[in-house]
PDB file of N, CA and C in Angstrom:
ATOM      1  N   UNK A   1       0.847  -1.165   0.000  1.00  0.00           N
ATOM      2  CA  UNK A   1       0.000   0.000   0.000  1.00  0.00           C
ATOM      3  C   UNK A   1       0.896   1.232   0.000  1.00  0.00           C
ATOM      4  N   UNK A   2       0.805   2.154  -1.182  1.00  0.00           N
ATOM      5  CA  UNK A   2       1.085   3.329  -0.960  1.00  0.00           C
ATOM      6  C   UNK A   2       0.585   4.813  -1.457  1.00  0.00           C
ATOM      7  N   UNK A   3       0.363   5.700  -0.274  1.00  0.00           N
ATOM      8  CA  UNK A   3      -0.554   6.711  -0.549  1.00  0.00           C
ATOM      9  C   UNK A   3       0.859   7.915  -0.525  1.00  0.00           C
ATOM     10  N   UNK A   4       0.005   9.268  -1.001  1.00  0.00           N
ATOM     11  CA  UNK A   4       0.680  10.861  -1.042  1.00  0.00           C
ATOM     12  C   UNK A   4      -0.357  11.663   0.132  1.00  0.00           C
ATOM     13  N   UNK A   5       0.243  12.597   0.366  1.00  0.00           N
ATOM     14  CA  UNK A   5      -0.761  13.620   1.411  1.00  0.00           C
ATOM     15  C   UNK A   5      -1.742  13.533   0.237  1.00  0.00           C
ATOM     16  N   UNK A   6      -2.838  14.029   0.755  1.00  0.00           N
ATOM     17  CA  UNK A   6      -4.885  14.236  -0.246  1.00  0.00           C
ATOM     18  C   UNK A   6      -5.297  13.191  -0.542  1.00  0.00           C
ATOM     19  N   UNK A   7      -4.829  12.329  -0.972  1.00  0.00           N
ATOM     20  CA  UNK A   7      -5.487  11.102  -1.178  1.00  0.00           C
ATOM     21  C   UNK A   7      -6.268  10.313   0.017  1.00  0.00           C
ATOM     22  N   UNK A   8      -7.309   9.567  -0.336  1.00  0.00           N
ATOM     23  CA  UNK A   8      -8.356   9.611   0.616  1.00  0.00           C
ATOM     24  C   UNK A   8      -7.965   8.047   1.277  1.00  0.00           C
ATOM     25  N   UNK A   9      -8.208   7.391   2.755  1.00  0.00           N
ATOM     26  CA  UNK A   9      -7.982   6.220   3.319  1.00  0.00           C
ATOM     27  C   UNK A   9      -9.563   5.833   3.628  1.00  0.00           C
ATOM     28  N   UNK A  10     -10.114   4.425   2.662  1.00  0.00           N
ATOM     29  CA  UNK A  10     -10.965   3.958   3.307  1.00  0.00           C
ATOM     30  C   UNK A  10     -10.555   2.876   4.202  1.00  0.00           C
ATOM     31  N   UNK A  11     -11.129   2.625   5.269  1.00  0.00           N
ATOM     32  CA  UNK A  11     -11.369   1.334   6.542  1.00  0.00           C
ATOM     33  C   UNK A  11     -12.679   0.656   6.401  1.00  0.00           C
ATOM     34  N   UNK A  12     -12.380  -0.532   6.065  1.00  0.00           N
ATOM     35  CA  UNK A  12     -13.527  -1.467   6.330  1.00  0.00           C
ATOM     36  C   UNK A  12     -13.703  -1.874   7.450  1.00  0.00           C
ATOM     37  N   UNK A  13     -14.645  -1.835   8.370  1.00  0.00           N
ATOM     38  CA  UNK A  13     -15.115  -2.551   9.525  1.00  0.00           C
ATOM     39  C   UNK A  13     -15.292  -3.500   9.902  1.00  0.00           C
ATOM     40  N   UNK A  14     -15.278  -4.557  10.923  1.00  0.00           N
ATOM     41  CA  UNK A  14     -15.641  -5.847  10.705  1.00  0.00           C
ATOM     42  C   UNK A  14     -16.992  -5.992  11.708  1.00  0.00           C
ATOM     43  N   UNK A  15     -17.599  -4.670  11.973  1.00  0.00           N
ATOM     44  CA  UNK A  15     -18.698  -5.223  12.504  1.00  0.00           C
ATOM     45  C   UNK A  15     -19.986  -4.573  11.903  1.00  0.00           C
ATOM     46  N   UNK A  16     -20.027  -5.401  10.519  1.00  0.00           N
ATOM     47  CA  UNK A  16     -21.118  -4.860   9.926  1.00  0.00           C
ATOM     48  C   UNK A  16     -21.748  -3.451   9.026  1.00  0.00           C
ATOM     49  N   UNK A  17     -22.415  -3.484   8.482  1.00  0.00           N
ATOM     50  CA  UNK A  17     -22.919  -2.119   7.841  1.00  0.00           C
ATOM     51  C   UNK A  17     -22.638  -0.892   8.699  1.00  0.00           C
ATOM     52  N   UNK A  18     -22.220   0.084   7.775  1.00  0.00           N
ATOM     53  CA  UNK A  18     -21.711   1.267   8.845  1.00  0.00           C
ATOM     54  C   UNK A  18     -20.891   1.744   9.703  1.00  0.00           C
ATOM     55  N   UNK A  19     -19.630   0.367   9.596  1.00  0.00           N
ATOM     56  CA  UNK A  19     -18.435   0.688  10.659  1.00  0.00           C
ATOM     57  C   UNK A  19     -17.111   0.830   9.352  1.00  0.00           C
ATOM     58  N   UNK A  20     -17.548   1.895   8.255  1.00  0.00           N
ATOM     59  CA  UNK A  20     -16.525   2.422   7.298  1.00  0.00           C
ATOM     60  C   UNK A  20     -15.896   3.506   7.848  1.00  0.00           C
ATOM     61  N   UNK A  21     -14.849   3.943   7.481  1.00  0.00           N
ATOM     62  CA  UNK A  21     -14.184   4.896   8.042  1.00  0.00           C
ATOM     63  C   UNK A  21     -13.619   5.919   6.965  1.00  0.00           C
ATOM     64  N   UNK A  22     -13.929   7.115   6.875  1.00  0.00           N
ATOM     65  CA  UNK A  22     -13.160   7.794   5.544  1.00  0.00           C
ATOM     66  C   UNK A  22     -12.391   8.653   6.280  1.00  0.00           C
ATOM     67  N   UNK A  23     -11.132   8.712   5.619  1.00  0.00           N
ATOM     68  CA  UNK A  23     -10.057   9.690   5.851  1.00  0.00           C
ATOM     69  C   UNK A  23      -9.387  10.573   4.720  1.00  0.00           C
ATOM     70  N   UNK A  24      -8.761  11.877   4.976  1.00  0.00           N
ATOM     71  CA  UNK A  24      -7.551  12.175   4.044  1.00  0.00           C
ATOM     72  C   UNK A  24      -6.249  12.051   4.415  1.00  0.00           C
ATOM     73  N   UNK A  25      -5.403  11.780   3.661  1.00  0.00           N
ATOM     74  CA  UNK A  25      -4.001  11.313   4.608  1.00  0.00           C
ATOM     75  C   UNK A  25      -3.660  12.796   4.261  1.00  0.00           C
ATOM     76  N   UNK A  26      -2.992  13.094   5.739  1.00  0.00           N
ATOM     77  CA  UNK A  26      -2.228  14.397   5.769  1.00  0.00           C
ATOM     78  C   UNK A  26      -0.915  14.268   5.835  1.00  0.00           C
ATOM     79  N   UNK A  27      -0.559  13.288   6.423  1.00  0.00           N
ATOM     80  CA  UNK A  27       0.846  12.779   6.380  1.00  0.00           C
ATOM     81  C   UNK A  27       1.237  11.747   6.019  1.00  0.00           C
ATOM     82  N   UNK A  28       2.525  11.608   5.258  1.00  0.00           N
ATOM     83  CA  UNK A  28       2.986  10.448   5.005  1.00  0.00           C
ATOM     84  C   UNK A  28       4.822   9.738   5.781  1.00  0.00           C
ATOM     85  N   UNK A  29       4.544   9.005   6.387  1.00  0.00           N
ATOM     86  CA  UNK A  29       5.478   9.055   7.499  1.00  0.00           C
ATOM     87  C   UNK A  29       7.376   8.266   6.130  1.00  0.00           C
ATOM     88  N   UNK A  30       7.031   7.882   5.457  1.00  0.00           N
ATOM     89  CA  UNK A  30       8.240   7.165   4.526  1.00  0.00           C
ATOM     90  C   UNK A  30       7.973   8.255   3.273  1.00  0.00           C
ATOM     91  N   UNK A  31       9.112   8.019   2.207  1.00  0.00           N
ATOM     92  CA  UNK A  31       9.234   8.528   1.381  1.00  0.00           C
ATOM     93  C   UNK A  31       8.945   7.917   0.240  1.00  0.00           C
ATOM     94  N   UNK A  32       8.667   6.482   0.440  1.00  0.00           N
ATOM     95  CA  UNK A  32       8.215   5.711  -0.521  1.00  0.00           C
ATOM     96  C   UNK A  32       6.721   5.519  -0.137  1.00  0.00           C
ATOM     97  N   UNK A  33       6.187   6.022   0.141  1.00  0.00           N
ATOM     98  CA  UNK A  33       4.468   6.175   0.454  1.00  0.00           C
ATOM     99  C   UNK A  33       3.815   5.318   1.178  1.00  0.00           C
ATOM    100  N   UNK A  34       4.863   4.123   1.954  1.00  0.00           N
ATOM    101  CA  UNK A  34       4.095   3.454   2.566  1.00  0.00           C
ATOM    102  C   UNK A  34       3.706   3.678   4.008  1.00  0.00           C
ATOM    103  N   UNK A  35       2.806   2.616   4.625  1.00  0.00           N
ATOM    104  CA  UNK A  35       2.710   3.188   6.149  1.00  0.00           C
ATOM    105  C   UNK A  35       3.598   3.922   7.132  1.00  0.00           C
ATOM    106  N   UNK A  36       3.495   3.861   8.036  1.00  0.00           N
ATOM    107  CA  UNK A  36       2.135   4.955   8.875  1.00  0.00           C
ATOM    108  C   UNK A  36       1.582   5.692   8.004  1.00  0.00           C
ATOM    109  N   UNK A  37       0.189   6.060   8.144  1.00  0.00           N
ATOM    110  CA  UNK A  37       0.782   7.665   7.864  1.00  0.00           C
ATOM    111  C   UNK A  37      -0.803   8.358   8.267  1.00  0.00           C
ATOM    112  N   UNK A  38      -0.221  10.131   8.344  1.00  0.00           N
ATOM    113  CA  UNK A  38      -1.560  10.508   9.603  1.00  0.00           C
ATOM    114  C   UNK A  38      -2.430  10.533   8.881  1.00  0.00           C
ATOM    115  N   UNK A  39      -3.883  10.291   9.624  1.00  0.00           N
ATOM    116  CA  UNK A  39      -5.260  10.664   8.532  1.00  0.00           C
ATOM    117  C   UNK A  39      -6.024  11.533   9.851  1.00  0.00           C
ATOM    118  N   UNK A  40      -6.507  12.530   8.623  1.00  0.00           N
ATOM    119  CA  UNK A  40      -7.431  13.503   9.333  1.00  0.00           C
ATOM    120  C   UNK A  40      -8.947  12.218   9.025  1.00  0.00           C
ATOM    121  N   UNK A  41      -9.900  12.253  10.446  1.00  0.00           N
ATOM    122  CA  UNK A  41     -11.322  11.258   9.692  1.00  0.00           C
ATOM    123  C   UNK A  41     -12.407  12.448   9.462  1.00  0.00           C
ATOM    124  N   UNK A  42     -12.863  12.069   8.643  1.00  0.00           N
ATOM    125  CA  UNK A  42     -14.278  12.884   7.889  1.00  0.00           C
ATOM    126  C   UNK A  42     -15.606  13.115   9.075  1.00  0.00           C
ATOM    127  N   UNK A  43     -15.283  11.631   9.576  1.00  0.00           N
ATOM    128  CA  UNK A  43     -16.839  11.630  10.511  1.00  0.00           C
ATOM    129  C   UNK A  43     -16.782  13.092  11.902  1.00  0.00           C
ATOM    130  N   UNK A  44     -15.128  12.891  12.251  1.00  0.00           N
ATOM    131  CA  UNK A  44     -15.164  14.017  13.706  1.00  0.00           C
ATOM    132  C   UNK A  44     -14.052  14.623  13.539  1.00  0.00           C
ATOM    133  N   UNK A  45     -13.056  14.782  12.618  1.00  0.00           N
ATOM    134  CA  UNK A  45     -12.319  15.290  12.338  1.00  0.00           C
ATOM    135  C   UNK A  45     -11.140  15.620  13.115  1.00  0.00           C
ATOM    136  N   UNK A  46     -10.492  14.688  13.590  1.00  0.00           N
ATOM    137  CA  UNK A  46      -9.432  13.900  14.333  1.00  0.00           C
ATOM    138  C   UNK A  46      -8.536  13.438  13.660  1.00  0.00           C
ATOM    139  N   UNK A  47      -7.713  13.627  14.368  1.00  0.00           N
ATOM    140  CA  UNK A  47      -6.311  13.015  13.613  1.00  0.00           C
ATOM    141  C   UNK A  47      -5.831  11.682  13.972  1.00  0.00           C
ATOM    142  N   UNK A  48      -5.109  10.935  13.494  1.00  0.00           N
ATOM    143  CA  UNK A  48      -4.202   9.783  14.074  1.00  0.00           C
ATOM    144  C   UNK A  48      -3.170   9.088  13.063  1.00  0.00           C
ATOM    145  N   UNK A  49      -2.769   8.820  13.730  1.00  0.00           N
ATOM    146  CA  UNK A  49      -1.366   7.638  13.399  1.00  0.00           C
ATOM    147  C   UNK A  49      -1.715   6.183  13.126  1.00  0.00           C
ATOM    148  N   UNK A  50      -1.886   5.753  11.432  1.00  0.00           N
ATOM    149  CA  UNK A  50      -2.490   4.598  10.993  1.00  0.00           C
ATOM    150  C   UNK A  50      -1.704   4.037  10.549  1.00  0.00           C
ATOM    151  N   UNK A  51      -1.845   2.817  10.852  1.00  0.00           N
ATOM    152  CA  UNK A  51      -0.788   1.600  10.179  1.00  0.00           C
ATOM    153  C   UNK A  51      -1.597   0.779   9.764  1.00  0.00           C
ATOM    154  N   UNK A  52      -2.483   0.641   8.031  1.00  0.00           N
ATOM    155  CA  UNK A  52      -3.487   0.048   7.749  1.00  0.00           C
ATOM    156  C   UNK A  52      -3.619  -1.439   7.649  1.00  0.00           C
ATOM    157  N   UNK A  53      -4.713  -2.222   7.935  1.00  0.00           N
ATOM    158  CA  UNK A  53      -5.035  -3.420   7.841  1.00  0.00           C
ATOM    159  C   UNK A  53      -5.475  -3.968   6.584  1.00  0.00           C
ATOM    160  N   UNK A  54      -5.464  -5.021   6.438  1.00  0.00           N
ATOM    161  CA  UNK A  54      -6.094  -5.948   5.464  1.00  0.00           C
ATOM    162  C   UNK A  54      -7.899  -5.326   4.840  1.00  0.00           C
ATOM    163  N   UNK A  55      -8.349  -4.626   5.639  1.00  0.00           N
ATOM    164  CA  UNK A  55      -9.368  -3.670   5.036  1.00  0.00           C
ATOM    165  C   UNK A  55      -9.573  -2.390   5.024  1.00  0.00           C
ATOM    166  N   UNK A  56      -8.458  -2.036   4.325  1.00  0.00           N
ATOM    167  CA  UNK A  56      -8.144  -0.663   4.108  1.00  0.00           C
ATOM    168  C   UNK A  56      -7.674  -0.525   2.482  1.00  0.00           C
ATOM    169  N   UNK A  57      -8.332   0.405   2.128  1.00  0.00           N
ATOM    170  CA  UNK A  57      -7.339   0.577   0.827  1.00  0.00           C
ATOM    171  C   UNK A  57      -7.724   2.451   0.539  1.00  0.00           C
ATOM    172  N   UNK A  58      -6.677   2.915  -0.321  1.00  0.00           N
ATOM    173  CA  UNK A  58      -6.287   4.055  -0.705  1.00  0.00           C
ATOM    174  C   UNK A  58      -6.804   4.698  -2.043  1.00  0.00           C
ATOM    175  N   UNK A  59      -7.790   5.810  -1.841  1.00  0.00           N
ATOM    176  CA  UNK A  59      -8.134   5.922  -3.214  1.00  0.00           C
ATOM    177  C   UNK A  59      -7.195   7.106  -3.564  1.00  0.00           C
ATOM    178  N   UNK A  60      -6.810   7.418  -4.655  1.00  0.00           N
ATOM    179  CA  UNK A  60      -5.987   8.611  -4.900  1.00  0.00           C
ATOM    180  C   UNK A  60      -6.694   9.747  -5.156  1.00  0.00           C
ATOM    181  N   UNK A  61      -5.800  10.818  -4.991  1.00  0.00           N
ATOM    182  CA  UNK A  61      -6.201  12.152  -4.788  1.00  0.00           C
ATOM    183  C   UNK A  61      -7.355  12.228  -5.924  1.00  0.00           C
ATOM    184  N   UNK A  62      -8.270  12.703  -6.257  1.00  0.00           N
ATOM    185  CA  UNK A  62      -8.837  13.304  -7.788  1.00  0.00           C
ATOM    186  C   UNK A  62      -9.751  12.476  -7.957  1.00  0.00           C
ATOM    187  N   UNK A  63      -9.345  11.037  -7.433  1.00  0.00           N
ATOM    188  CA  UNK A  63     -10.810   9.990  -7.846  1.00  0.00           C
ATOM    189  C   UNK A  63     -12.005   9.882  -7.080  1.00  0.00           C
TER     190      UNK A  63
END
């Protein structure tokens, strides 16, 4: 997995309808784009330090 700052982080949930998570990555902690890296979330607008799972994936900036 590798994202740029703007590009958006979805999270899949594992408990069912409605536990998605949307983010924008604001930071990218490597230079080769892979994990950590910070995401502001859409729902409360919080920051954190993500190291993504197996249901996560990265849509790019524009799409």
């Amino acid at each position: 997995m590798r994202a740029t700052v703007g590009d958006r982080l979805i999270v899949e949930g594992t408990c069912g309808a409605g536990s998605r998570r949307k983010g924008i990555v604001m930071g990218v902690e490597h230079a080769d784009g892979t994990p950590p890296y910070r995401v502001r979330w859409l729902d409360d607008g919080r920051e954190s330090l993500v190291f993504p799972g197996r249901g996560a994936r990265v849509v790019p900036r524009g799409r």
